[in-house]
N, C-alpha and C. Protein backbone atom coordinates (compact mmCIF):
# COMPACT_ATOMS: atom_id res chain seq x y z
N UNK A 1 -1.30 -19.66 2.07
CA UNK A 1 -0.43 -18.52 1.84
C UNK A 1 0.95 -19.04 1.47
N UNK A 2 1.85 -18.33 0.52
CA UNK A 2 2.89 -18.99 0.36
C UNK A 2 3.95 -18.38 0.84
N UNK A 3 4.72 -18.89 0.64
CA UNK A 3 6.07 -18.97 1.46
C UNK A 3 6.36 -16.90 1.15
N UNK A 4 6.29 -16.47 -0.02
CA UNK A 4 7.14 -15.61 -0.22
C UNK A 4 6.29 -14.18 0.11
N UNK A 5 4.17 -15.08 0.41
CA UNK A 5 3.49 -13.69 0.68
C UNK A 5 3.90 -13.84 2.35
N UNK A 6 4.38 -14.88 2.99
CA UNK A 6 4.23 -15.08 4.59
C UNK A 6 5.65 -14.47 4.82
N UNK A 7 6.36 -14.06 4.33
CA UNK A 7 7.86 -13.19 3.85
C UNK A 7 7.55 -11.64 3.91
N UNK A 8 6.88 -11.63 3.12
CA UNK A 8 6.34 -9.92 2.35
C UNK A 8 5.67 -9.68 3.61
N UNK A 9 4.80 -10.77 4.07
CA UNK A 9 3.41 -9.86 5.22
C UNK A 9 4.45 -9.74 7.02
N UNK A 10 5.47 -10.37 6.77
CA UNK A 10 5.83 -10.65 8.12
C UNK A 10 7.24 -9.39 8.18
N UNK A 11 8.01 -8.77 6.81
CA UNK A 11 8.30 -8.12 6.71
C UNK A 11 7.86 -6.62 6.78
N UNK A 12 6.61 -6.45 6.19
CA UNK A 12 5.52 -5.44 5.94
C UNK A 12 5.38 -5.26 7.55
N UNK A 13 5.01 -6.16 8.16
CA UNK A 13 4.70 -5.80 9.73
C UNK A 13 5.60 -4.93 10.32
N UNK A 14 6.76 -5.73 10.13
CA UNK A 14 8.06 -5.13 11.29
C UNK A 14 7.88 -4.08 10.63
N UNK A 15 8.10 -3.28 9.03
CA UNK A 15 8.20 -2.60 8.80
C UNK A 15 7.10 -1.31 9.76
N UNK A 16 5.95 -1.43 9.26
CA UNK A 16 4.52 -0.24 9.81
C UNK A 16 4.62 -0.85 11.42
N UNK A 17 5.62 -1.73 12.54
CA UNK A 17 5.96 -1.55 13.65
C UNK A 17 7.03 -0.88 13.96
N UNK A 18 8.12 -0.45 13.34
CA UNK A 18 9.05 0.21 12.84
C UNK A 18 8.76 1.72 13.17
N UNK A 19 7.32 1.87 11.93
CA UNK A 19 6.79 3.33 11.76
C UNK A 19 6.41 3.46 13.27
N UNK A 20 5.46 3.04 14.00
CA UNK A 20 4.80 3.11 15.05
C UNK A 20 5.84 3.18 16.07
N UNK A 21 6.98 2.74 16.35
CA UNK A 21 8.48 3.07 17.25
C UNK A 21 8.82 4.31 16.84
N UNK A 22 8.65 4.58 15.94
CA UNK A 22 9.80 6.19 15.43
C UNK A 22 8.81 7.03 15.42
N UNK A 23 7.74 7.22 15.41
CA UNK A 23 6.86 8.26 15.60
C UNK A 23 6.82 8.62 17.53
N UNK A 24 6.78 7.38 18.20
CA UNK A 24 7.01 7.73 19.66
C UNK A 24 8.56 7.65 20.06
N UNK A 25 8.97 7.38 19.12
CA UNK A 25 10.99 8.11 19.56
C UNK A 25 10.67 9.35 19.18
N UNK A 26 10.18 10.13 17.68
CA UNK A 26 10.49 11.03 17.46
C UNK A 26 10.19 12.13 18.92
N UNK A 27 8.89 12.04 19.70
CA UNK A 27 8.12 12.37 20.55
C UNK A 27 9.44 12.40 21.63
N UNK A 28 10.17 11.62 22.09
CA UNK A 28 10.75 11.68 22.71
C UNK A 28 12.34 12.12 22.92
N UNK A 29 12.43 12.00 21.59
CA UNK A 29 13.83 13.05 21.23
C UNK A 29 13.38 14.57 21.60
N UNK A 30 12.46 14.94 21.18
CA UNK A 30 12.29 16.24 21.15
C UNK A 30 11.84 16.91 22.24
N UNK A 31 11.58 15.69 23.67
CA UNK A 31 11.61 15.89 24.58
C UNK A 31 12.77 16.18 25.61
N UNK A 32 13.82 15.46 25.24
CA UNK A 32 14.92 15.32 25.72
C UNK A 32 16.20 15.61 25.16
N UNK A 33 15.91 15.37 24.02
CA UNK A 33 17.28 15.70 23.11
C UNK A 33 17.70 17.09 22.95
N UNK A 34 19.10 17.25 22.89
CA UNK A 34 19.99 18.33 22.97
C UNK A 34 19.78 18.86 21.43
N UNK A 35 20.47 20.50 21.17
CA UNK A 35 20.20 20.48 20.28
C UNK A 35 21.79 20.01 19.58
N UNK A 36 22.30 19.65 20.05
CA UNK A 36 23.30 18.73 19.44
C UNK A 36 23.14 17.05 18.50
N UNK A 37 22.22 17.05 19.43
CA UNK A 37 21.32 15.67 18.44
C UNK A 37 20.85 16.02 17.25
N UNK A 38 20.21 17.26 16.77
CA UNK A 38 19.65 17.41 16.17
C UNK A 38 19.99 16.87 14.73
N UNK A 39 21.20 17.02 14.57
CA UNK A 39 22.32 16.56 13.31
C UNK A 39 21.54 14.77 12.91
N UNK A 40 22.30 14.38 13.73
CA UNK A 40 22.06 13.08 13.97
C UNK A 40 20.80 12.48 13.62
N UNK A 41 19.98 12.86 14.71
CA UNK A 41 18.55 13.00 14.33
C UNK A 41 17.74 12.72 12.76
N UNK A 42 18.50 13.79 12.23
CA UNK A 42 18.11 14.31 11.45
C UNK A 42 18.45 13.49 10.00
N UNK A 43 19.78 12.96 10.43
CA UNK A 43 20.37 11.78 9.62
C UNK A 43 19.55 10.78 9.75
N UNK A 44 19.68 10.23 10.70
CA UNK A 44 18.90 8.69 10.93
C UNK A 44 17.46 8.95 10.57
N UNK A 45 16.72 9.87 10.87
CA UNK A 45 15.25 10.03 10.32
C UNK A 45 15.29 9.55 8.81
N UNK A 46 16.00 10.83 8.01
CA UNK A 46 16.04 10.17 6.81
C UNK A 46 16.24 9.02 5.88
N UNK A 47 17.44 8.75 7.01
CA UNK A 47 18.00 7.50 6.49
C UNK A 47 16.55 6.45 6.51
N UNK A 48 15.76 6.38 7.69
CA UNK A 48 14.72 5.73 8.12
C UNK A 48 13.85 5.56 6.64
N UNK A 49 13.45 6.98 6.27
CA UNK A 49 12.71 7.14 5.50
C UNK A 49 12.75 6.63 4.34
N UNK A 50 13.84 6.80 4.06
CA UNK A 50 14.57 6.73 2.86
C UNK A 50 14.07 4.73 2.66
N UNK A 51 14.38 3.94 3.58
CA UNK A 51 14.45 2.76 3.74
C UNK A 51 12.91 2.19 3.59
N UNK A 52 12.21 3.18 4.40
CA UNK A 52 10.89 2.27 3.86
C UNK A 52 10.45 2.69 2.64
N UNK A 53 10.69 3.46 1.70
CA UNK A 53 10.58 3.45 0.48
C UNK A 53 11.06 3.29 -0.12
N UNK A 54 11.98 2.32 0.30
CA UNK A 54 12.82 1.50 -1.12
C UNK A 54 12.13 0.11 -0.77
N UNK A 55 11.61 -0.01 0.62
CA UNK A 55 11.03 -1.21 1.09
C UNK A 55 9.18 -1.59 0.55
N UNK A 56 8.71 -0.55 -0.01
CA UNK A 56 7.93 -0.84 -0.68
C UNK A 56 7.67 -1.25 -1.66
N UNK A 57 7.57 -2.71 -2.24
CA UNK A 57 8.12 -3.55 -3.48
C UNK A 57 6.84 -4.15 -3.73
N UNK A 58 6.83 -4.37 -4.76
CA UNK A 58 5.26 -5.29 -5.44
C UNK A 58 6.20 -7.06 -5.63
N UNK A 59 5.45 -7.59 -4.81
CA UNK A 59 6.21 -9.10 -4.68
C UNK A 59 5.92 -9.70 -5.85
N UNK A 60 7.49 -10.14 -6.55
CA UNK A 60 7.99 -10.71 -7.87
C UNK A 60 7.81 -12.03 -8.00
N UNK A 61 6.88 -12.75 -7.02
CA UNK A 61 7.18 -14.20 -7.12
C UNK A 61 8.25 -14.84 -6.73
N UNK A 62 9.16 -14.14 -6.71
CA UNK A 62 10.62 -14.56 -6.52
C UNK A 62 10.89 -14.56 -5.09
N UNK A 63 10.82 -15.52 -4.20
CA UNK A 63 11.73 -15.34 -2.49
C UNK A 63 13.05 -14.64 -2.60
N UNK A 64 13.70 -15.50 -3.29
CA UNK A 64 14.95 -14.85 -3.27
C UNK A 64 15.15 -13.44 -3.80
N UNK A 65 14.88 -13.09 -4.80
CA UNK A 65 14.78 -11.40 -5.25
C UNK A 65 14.08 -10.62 -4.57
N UNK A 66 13.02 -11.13 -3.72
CA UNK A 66 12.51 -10.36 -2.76
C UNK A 66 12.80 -10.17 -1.73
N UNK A 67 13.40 -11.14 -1.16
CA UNK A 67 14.42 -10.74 -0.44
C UNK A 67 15.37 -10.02 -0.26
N UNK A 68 15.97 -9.91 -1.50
CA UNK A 68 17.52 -8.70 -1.82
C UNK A 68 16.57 -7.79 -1.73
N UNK A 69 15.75 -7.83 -2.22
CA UNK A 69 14.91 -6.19 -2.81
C UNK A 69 14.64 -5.68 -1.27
N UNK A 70 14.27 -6.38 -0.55
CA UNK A 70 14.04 -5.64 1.46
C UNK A 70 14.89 -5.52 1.59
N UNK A 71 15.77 -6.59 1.68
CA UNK A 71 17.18 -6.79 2.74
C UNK A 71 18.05 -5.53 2.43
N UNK A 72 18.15 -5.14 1.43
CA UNK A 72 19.38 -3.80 0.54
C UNK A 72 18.95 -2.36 0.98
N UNK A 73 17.87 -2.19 0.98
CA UNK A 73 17.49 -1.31 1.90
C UNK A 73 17.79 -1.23 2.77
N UNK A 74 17.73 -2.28 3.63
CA UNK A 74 17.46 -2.65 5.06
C UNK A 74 18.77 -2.02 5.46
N UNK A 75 19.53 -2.65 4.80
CA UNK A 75 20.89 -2.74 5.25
C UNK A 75 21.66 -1.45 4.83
N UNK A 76 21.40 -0.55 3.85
CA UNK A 76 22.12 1.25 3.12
C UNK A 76 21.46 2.02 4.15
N UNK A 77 20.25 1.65 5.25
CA UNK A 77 19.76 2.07 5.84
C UNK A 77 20.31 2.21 7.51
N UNK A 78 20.98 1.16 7.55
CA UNK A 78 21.94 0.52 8.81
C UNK A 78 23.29 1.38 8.66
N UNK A 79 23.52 1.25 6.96
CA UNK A 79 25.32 2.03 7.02
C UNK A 79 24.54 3.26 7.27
N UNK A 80 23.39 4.17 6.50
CA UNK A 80 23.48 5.62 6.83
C UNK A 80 23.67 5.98 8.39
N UNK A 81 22.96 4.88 9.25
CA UNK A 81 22.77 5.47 10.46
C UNK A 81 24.02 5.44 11.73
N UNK A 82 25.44 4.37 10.80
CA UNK A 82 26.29 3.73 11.43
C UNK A 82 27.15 4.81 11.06
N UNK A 83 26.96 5.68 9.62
CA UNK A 83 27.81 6.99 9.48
C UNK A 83 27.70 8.15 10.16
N UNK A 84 25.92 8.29 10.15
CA UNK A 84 25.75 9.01 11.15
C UNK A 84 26.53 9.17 12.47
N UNK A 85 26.77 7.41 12.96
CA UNK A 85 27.09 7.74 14.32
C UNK A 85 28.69 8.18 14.82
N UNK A 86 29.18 7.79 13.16
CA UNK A 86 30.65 7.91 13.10
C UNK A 86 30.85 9.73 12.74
N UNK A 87 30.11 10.46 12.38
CA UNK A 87 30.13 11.77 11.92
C UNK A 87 29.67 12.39 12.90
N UNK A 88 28.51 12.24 14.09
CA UNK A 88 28.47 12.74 15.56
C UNK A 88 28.47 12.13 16.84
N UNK A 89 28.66 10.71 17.00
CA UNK A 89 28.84 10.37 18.04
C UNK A 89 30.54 10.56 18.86
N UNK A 90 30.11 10.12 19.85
CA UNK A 90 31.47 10.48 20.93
C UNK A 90 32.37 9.18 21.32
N UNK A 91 31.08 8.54 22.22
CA UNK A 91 31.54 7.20 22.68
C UNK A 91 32.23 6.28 21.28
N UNK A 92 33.71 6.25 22.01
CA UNK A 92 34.54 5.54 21.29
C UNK A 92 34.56 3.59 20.62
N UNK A 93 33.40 3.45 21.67
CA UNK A 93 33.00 2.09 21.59
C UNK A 93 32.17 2.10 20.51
N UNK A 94 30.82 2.75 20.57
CA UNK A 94 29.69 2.95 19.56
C UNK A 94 30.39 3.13 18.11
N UNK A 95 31.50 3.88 18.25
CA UNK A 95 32.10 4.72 17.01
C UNK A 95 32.65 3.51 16.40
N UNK A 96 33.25 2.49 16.94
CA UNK A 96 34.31 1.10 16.59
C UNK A 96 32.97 0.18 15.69
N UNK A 97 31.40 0.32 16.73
CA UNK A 97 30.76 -0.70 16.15
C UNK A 97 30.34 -0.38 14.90
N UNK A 98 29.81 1.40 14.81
CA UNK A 98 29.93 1.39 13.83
C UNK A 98 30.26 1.85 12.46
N UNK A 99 31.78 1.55 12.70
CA UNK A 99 32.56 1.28 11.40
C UNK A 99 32.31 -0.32 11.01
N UNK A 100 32.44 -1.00 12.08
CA UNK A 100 32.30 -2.42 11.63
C UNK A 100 30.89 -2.66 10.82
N UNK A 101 30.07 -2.28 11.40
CA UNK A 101 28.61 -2.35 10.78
C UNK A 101 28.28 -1.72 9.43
N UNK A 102 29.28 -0.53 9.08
CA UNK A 102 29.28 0.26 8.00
C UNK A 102 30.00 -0.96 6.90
N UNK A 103 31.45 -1.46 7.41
CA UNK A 103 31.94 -2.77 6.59
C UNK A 103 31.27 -3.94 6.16
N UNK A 104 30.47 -4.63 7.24
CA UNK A 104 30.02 -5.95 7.15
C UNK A 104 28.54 -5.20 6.30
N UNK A 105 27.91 -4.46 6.70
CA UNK A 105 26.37 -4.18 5.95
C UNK A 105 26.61 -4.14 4.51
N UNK A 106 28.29 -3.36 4.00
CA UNK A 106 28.42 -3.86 2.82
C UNK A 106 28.82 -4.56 2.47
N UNK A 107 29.59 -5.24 2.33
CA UNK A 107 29.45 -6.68 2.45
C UNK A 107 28.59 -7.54 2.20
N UNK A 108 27.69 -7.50 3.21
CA UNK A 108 26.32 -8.44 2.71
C UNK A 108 25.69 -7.93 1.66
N UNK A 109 25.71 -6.87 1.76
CA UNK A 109 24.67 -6.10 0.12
C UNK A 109 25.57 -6.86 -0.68
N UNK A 110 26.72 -6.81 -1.38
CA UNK A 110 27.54 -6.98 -1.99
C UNK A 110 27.40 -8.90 -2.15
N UNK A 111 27.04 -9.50 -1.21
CA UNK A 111 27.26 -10.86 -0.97
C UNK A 111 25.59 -11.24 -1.89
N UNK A 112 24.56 -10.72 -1.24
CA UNK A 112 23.44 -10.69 -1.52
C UNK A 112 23.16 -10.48 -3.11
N UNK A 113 23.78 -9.71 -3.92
CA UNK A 113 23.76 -9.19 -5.40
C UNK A 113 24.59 -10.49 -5.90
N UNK A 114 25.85 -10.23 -5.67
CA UNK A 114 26.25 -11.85 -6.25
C UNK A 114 25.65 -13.10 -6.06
N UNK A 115 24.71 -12.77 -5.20
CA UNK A 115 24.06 -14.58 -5.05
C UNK A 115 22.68 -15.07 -5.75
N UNK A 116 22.46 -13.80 -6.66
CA UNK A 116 21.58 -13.60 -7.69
C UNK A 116 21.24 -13.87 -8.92
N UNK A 117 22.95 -13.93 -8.86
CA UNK A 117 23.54 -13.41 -10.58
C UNK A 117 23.39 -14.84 -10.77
């Protein structure tokens, strides 16, 4: 197996373990969650979604392009949910991390595209 299918298959995993976590969060938000969450919720779901289908890629041969091609997702997927937390969260701490996480995630996208070219 080569380097870039042992990449794709080990990515692919976390990913459909990913699915299998958020189907028993979803279960449990809706057990507990306010309907104040719901916003939120509702953000980060998508955002979720949104991520594994940009994460579904036909592997280019390329490690490195296949890599950007997960990782960029990965990461527009991290700022949606870090805006999210900045548009309804409370805790002033969470709110600090993430702005930082909203900065640095771009950043790396940004770092990641130039290291292409």
């Amino acid at each position: 197996m080569t380097c870039a299918n042992r990449l794709l298959l080990a990515l692919g995993l976390a990913a459909a373990a990913m699915g299998c976590t958020r189907a028993a969060d979803d279960s449990a938000v809706r057990r507990t969650g306010g309907a104040a969450d719901g916003p939120f919720v509702a953000a980060s779901g998508a955002a979720m979604e949104q991520m594994m289908k940009a994460m579904a890629i036909r592997p280019s041969g390329d490690v490195d392009r296949d890599f950007v091609a997960l990782m960029v997702p990965h990461h527009e997927s991290a700022i949606a949910m870090a805006q999210a937390e900045l548009r309804y969260g409370k805790n002033e701490t969470l709110r600090r991390m993430a702005q930082e996480i909203v900065v640095t995630q771009q950043q790396e996208i940004a770092a990641m595209r130039l290291a292409l070219r």
